[in-house]
N, C-alpha and C. Protein backbone atom coordinates (compact mmCIF):
# COMPACT_ATOMS: atom_id res chain seq x y z
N UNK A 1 0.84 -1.17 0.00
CA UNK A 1 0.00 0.00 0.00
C UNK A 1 0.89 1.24 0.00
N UNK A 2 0.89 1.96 -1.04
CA UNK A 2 1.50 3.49 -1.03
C UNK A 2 0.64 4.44 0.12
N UNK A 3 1.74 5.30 0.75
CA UNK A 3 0.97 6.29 1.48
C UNK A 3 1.32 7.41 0.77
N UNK A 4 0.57 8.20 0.48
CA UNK A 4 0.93 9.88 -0.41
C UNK A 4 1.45 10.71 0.68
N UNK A 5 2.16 11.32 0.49
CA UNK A 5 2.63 12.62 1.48
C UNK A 5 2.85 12.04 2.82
N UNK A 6 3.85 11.24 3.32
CA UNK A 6 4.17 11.38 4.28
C UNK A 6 5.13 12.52 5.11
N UNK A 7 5.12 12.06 6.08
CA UNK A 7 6.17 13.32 7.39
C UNK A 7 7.53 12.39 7.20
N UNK A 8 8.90 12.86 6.70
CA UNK A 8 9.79 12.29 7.26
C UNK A 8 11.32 12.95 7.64
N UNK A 9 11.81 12.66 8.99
CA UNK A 9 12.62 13.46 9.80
C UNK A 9 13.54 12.46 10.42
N UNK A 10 14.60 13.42 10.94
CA UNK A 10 15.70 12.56 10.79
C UNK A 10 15.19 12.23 12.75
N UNK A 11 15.63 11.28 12.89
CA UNK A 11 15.44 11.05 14.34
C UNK A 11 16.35 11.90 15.36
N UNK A 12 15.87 12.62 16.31
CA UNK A 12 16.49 13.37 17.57
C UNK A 12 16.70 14.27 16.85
N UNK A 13 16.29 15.29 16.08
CA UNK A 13 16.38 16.56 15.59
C UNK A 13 15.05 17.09 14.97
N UNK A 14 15.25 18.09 14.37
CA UNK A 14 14.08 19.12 14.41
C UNK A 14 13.99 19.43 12.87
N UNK A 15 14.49 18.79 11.74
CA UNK A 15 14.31 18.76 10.81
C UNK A 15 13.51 17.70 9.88
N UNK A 16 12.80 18.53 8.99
CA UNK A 16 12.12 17.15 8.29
C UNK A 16 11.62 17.63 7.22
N UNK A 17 10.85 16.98 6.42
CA UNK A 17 10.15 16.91 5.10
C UNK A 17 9.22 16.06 4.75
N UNK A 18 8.60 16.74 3.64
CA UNK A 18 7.24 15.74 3.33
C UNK A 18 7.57 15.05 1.94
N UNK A 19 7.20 13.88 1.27
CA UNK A 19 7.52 13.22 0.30
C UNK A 19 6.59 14.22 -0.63
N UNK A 20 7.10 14.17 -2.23
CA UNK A 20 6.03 14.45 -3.21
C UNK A 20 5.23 13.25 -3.47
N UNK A 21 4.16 13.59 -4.55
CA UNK A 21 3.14 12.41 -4.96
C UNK A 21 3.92 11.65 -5.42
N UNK A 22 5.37 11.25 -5.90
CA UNK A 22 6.05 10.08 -6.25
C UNK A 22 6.72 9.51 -5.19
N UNK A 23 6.90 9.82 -4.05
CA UNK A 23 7.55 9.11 -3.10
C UNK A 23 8.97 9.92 -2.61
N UNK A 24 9.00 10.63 -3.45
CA UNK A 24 10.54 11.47 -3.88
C UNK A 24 10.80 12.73 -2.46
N UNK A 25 11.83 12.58 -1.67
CA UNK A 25 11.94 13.53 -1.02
C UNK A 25 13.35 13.86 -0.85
N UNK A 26 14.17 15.16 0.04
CA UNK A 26 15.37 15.30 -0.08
C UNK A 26 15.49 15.89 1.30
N UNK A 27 15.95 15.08 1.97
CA UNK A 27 16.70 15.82 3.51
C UNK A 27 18.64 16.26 3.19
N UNK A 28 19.11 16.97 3.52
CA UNK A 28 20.34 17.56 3.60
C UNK A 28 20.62 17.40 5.21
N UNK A 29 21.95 16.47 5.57
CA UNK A 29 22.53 16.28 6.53
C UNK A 29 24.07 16.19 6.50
N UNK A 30 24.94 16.41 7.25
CA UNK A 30 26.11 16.44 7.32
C UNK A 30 26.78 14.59 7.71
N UNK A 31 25.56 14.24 8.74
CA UNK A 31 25.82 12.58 9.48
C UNK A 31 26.05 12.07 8.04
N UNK A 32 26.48 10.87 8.03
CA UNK A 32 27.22 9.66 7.47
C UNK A 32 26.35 8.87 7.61
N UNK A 33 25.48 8.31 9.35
CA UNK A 33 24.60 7.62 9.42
C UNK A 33 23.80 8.37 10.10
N UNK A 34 22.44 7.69 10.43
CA UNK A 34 21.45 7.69 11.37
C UNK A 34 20.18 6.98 11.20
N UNK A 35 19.03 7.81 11.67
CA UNK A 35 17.75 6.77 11.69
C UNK A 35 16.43 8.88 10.86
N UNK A 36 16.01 7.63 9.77
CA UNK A 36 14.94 8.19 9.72
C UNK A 36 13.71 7.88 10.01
N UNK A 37 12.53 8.84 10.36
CA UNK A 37 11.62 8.32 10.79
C UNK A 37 10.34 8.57 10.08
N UNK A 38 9.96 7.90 9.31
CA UNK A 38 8.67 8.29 8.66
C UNK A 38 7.08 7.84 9.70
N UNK A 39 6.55 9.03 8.96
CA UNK A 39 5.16 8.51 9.83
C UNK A 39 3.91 9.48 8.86
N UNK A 40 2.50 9.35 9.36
CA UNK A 40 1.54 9.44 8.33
C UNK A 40 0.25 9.40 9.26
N UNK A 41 -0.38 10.63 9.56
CA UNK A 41 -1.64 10.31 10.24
C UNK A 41 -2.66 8.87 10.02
N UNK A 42 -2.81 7.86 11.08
CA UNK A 42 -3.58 6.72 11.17
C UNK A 42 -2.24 5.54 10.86
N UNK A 43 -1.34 5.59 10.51
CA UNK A 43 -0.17 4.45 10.33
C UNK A 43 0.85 4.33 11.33
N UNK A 44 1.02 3.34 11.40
CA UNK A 44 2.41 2.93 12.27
C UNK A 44 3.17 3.74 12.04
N UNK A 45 3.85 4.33 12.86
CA UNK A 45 5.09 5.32 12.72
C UNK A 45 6.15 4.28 12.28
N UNK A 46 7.04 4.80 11.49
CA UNK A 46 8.44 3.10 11.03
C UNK A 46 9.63 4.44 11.54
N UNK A 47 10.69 3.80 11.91
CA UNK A 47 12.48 3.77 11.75
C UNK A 47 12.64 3.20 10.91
N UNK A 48 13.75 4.05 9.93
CA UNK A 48 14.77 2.84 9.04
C UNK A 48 16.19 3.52 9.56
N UNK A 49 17.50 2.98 9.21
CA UNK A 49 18.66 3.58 9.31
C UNK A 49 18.60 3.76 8.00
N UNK A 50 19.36 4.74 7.87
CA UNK A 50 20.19 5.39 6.61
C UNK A 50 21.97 5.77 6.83
């Protein structure tokens, strides 16, 4: 199931972004690694690492 427009932010900070209608989004970070966190009113919030 595609979700349109989700919220996604980098974990323990205050930055974030919303996907376009293709899924397509662009965060700018300096880290190497971490954890993003997508989420979507009514869905499981997910972690992935990046």
């Amino acid at each position: 199931m595609e979700i349109l427009l989700p919220e996604i932010i980098f974990a323990g900070a205050t930055i974030g972004t919303v996907s376009d209608l293709d899924g397509t989004f662009k965060l700018v970070t300096e880290a190497e690694s971490g954890d993003l966190i997508v989420s979507f009113v009514g869905f499981k919030t997910q972690k992935t690492a990046f």
